[in-house]
Protein backbone atom coordinates (compact mmCIF):
# COMPACT_ATOMS: atom_id res chain seq x y z
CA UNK A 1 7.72 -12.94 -15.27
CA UNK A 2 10.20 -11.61 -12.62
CA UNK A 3 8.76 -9.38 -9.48
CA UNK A 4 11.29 -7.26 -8.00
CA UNK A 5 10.13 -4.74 -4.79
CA UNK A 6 11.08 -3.22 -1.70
CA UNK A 7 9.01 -2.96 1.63
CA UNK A 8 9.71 -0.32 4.15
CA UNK A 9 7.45 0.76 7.27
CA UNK A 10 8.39 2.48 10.63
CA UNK A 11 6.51 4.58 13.65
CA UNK A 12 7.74 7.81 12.12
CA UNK A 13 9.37 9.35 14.96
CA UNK A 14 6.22 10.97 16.21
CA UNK A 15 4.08 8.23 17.32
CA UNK A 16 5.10 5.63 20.07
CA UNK A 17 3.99 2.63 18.14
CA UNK A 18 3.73 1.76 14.78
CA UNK A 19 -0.47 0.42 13.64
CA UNK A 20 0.64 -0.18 10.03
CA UNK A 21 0.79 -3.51 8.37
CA UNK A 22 2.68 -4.58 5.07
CA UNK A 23 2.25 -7.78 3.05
CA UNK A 24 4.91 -8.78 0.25
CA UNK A 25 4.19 -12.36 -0.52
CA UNK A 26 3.80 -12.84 -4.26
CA UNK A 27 2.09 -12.25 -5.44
CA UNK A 28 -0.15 -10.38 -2.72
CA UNK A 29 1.35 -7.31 -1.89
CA UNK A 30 -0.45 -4.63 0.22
CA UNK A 31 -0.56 -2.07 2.80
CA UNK A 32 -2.60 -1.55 5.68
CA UNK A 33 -3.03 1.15 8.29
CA UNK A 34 -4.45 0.77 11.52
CA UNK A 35 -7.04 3.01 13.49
CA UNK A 36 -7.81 3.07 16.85
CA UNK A 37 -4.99 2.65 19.44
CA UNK A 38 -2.05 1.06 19.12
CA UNK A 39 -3.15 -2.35 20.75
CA UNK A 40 -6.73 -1.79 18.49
CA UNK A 41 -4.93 -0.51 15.12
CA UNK A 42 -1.97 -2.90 15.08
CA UNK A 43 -4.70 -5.78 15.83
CA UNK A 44 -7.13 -4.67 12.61
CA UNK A 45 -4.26 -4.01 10.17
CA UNK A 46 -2.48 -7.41 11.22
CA UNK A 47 -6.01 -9.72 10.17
CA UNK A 48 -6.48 -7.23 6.97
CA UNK A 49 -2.84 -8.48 5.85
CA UNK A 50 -3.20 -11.82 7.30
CA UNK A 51 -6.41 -12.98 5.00
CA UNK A 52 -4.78 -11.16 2.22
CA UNK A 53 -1.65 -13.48 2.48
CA UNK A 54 -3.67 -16.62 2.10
CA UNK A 55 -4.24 -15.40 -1.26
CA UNK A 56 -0.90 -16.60 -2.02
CA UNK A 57 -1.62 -19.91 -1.89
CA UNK A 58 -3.87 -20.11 -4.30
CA UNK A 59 -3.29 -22.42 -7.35
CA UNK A 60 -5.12 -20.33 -9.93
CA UNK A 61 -5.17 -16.39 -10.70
CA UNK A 62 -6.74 -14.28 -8.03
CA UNK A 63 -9.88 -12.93 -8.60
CA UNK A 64 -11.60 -9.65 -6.95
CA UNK A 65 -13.97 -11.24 -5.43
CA UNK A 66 -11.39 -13.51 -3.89
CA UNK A 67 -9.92 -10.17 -2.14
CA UNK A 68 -13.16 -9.39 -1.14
CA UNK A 69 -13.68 -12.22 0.47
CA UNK A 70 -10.16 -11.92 2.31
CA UNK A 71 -11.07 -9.03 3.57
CA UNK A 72 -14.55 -9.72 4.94
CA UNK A 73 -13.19 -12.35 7.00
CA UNK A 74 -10.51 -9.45 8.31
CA UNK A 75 -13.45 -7.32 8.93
CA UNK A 76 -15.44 -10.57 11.23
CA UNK A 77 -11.70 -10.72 12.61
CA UNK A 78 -11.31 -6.95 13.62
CA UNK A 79 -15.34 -7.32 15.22
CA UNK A 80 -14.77 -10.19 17.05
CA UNK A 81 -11.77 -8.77 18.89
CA UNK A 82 -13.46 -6.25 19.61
CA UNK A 83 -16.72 -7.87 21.37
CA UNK A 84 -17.84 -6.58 24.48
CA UNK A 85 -14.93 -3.29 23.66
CA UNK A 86 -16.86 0.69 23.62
CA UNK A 87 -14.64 1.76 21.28
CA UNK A 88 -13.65 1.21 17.85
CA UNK A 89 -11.49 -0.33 15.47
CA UNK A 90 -10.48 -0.56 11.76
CA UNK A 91 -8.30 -0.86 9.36
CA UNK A 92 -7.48 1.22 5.76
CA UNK A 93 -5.70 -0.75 3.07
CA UNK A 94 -4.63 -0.59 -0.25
CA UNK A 95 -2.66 -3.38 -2.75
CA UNK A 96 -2.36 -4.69 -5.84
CA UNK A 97 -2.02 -8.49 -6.81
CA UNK A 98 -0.36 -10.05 -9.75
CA UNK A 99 -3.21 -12.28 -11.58
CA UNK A 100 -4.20 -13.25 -15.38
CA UNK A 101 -7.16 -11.90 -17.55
CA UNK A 102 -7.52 -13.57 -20.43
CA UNK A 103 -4.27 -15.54 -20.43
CA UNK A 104 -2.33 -12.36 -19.56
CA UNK A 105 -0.65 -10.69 -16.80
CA UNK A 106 -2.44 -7.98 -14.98
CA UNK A 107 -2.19 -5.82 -11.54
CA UNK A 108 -5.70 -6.48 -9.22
CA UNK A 109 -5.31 -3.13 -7.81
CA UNK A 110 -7.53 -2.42 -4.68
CA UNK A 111 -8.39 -0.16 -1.93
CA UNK A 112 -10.61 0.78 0.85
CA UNK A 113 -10.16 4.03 3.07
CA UNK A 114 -7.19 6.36 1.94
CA UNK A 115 -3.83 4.04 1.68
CA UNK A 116 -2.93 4.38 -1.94
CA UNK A 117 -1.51 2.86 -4.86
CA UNK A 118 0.37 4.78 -7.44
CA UNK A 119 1.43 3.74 -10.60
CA UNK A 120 5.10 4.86 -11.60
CA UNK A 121 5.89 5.40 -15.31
CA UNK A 122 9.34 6.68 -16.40
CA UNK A 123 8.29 10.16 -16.99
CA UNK A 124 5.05 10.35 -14.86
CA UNK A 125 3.44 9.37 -11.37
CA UNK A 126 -0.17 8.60 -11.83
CA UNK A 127 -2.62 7.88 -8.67
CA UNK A 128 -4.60 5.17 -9.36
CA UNK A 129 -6.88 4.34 -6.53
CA UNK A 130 -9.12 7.17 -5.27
CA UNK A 131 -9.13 8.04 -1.44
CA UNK A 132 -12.18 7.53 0.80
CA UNK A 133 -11.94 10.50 2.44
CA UNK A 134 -13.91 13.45 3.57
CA UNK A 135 -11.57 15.74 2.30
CA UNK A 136 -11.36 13.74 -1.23
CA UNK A 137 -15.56 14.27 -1.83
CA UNK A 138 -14.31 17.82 -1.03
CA UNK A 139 -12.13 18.12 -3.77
CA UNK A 140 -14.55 15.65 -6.24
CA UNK A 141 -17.22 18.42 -5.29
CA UNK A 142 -15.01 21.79 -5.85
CA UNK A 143 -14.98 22.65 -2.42
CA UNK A 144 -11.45 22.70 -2.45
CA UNK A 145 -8.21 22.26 -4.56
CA UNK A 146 -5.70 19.31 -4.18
CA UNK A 147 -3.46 21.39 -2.73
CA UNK A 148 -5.77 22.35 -0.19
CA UNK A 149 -6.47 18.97 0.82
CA UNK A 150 -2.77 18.39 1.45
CA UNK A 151 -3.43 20.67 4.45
CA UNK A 152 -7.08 20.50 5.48
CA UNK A 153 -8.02 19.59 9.25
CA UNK A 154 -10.33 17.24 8.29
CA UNK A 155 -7.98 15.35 6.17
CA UNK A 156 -7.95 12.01 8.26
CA UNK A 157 -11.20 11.49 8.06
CA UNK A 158 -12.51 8.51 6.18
CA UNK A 159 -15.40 7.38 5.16
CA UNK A 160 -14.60 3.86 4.14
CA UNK A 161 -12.62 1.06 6.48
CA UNK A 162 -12.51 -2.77 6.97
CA UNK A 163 -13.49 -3.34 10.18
CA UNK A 164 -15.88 -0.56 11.76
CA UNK A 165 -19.03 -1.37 10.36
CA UNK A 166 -20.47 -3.93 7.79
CA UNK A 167 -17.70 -4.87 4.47
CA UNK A 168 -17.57 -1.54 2.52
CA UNK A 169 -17.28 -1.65 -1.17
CA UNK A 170 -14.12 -2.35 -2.16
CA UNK A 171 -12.52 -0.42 -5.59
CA UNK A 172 -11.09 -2.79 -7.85
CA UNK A 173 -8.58 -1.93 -11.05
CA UNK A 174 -6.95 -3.54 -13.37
CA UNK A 175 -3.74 -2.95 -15.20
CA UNK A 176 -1.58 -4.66 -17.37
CA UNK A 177 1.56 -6.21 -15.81
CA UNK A 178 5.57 -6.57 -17.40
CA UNK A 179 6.25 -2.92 -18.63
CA UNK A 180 8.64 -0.59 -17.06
CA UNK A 181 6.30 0.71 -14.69
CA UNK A 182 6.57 0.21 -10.58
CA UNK A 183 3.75 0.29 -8.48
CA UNK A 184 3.64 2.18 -5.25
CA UNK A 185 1.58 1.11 -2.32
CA UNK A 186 1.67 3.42 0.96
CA UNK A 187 -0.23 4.13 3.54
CA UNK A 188 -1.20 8.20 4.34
CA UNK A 189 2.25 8.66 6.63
CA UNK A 190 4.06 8.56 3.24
CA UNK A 191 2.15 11.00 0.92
CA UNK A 192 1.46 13.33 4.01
CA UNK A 193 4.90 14.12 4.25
CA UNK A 194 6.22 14.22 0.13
CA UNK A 195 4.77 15.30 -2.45
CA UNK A 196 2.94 12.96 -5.83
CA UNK A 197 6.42 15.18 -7.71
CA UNK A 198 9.00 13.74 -5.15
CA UNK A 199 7.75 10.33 -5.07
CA UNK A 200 7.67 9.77 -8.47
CA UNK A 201 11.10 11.00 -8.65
CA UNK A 202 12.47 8.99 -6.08
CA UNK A 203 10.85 5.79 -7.50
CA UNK A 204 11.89 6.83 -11.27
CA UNK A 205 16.20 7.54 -10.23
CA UNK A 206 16.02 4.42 -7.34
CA UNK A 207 17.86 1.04 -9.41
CA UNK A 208 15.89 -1.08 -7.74
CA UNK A 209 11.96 -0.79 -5.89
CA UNK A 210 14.41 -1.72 -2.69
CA UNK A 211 16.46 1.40 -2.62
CA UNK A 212 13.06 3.05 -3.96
CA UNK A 213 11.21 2.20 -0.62
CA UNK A 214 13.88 2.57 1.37
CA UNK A 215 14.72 6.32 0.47
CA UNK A 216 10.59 6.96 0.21
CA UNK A 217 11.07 6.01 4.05
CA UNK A 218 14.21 7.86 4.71
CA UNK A 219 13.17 11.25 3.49
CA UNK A 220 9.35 11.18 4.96
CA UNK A 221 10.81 10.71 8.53
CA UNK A 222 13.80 13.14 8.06
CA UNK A 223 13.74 16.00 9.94
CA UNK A 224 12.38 14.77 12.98
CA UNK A 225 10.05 12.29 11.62
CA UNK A 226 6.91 12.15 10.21
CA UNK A 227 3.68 13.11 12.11
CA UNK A 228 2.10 9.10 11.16
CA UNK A 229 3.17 5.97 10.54
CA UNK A 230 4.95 5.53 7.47
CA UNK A 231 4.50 2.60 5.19
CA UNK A 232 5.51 2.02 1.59
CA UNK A 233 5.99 -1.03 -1.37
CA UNK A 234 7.34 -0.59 -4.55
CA UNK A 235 7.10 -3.31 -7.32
CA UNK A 236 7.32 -4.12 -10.53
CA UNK A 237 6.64 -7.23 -12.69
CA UNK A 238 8.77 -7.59 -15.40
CA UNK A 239 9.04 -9.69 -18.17
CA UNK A 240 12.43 -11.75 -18.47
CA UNK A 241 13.99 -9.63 -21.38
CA UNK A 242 12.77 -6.19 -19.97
CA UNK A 243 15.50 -4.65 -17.46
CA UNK A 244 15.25 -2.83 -14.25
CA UNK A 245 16.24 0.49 -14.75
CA UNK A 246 19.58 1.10 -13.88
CA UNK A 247 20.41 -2.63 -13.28
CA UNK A 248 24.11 -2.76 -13.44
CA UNK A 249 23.53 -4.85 -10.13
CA UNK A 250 20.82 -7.12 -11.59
CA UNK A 251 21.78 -10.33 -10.87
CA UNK A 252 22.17 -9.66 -7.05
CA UNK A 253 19.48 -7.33 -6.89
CA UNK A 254 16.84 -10.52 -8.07
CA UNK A 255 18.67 -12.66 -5.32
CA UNK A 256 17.57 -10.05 -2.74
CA UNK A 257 14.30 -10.10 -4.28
CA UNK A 258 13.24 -13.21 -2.68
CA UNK A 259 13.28 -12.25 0.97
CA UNK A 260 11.47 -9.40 2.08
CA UNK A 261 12.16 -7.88 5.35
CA UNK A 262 9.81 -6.78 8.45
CA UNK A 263 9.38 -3.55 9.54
CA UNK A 264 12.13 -0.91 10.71
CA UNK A 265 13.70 -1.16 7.35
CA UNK A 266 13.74 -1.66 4.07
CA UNK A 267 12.84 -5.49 2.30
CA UNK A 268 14.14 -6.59 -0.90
C-alpha cells in the first residue's frame, strides 16, 4: 500500500497569525484549527496534533478509541495551559488514519467541531464528516438551506471542541482504503472560500494530492486572501498496481511523497 498527499496551510492574508495545525505522519494525518487568540489557538491546535502524532508509533492498527484517547490528553493539555487564564481556549479538528479491520485496509475518519474531511471520487465530492455547528443543526432542522449556511452570521459557531470543556464525543467513520479515491482534510478557511463543486474539481484534474493542496491553497487566498486561516491535506492510499491519476511523473512524485513540508506551502 503506497500513501501519496500534499499538506498546505497559511494565515490567509487576512489574519496576522496563522492558529491552524496540520499533521502528515503516516499514517496519522489531520487538521486542526485553533480558537482563541493567536498565542491561545496556535497553543490548543499544536497539543491536538501533537497526541495525534504519537499514534504513529504504534506497532499495531489504530483503533478509535486510541484517537480518543489522543485527544483527551490534548484536551488536559489545552486546560492546563490555560490554568489560572479568564478566557478560553480550544481546538476543532478533523483526520483520517490509515488502519486494518478485519485484515483489511480502512480510513479511521474523525472529527470534532467543523474542520472536515471529504472524500474525493473521480466523478463526485462527497462530505463525510458532519460539522458541529450551530448553523449545521440549522440546516439538519430545516431552518435553512446549505446554501444559506454558506453565508449565515452565525456560521462560526460550534458546538463541539477539544479543549473548552470536558472530551466531547468524537464521530468516528470508516472507509475502505486503496481505490482511486483522495481524501480531503481542511479546516473552515478552505471551504469558506470555494465551493464542495470547485474542490472536488481541483482534487479530481490535480496529478498528484501535492499539486491538489497546493492549488486548494492558492485559489482560497487569491484575491486578497481569505478571511481565516486556511488549511488543507489531500491523500490517497493506493494499492501498488492502482495508479495516481495522471501519473506520467510517478516515480518522482512517490519520492516527494516521503517528506512533507511545514506550513507556508505546499508538502509532498
Amino acid at each position: 500500500m503506497q500513501i501519496h498527499w500534499g499538506v498546505a496551510t497559511d494565515a490567509g492574508g487576512r489574519r496576522q497569525a496563522n492558529e491552524d495545525s496540520v499533521l502528515a505522519q503516516p499514517p496519522v494525518f489531520a487538521v486542526a484549527d485553533g480558537m482563541g487568540g493567536h498565542a491561545r489557538g496556535d497553543m490548543a491546535s499544536h497539543a491536538a496534533v501533537t497526541e495525534l502524532a504519537r499514534l504513529a508509533q504504534l506497532d499495531r492498527p489504530v483503533l478509535p478509541e486510541d484517537v480518543t484517547a489522543a485527544l483527551r490528553r490534548a484536551a488536559e493539555r489545552i486546560r492546563e495551559a490555560m490554568a489560572g487564564d479568564d478566557a478560553v481556549a480550544g481546538t476543532t479538528v478533523a483526520g483520517a488514519v490509515l488502519t486494518e479491520q478485519d485484515g483489511e485496509p480502512f480510513w479511521l475518519v474523525f472529527n470534532v467541531g467543523d474542520s472536515r474531511v471529504y472524500r474525493c471520487a473521480p466523478q463526485q465530492l462527497e462530505q463525510v464528516s458532519v460539522d458541529h455547528s450551530l448553523v449545521q443543526e440549522m440546516v439538519d432542522s430545516g431552518a435553512i438551506s446549505r446554501v444559506e449556511a454558506r453565508h449565515h452570521p452565525q456560521r462560526n459557531v460550534i458546538t463541539r471542541a477539544v479543549g473548552t470543556g470536558p472530551l466531547p464525543e468524537v464521530d468516528f467513520w470508516m472507509l475502505r482504503a486503496g481505490g482511486p479515491e483522495q481524501l480531503v482534510l481542511c479546516s473552515d478557511g478552505l471551504f469558506g472560500e470555494l465551493s464542495d463543486t470547485e474542490i472536488g474539481e481541483v482534487v479530481a484534474s490535480a496529478g498528484h494530492p501535492h499539486e491538489a493542496a497546493a492549488t486548494l491553497l492558492e485559489r482560497a487566498v487569491s484575491d486578497g486572501g481569505a478571511n481565516d486561516n486556511v488549511s488543507v491535506v489531500v491523500v490517497a492510499a493506493r494499492d501498488e498496481d492502482c495508479e495516481v491519476a495522471g501519473t506520467a511523473r510517478r516515480d518522482e512524485q512517490e519520492e516527494e511523497s516521503t517528506l512533507p513540508r511545514a506550513e507556508g506551502g505546499a508538502g509532498q
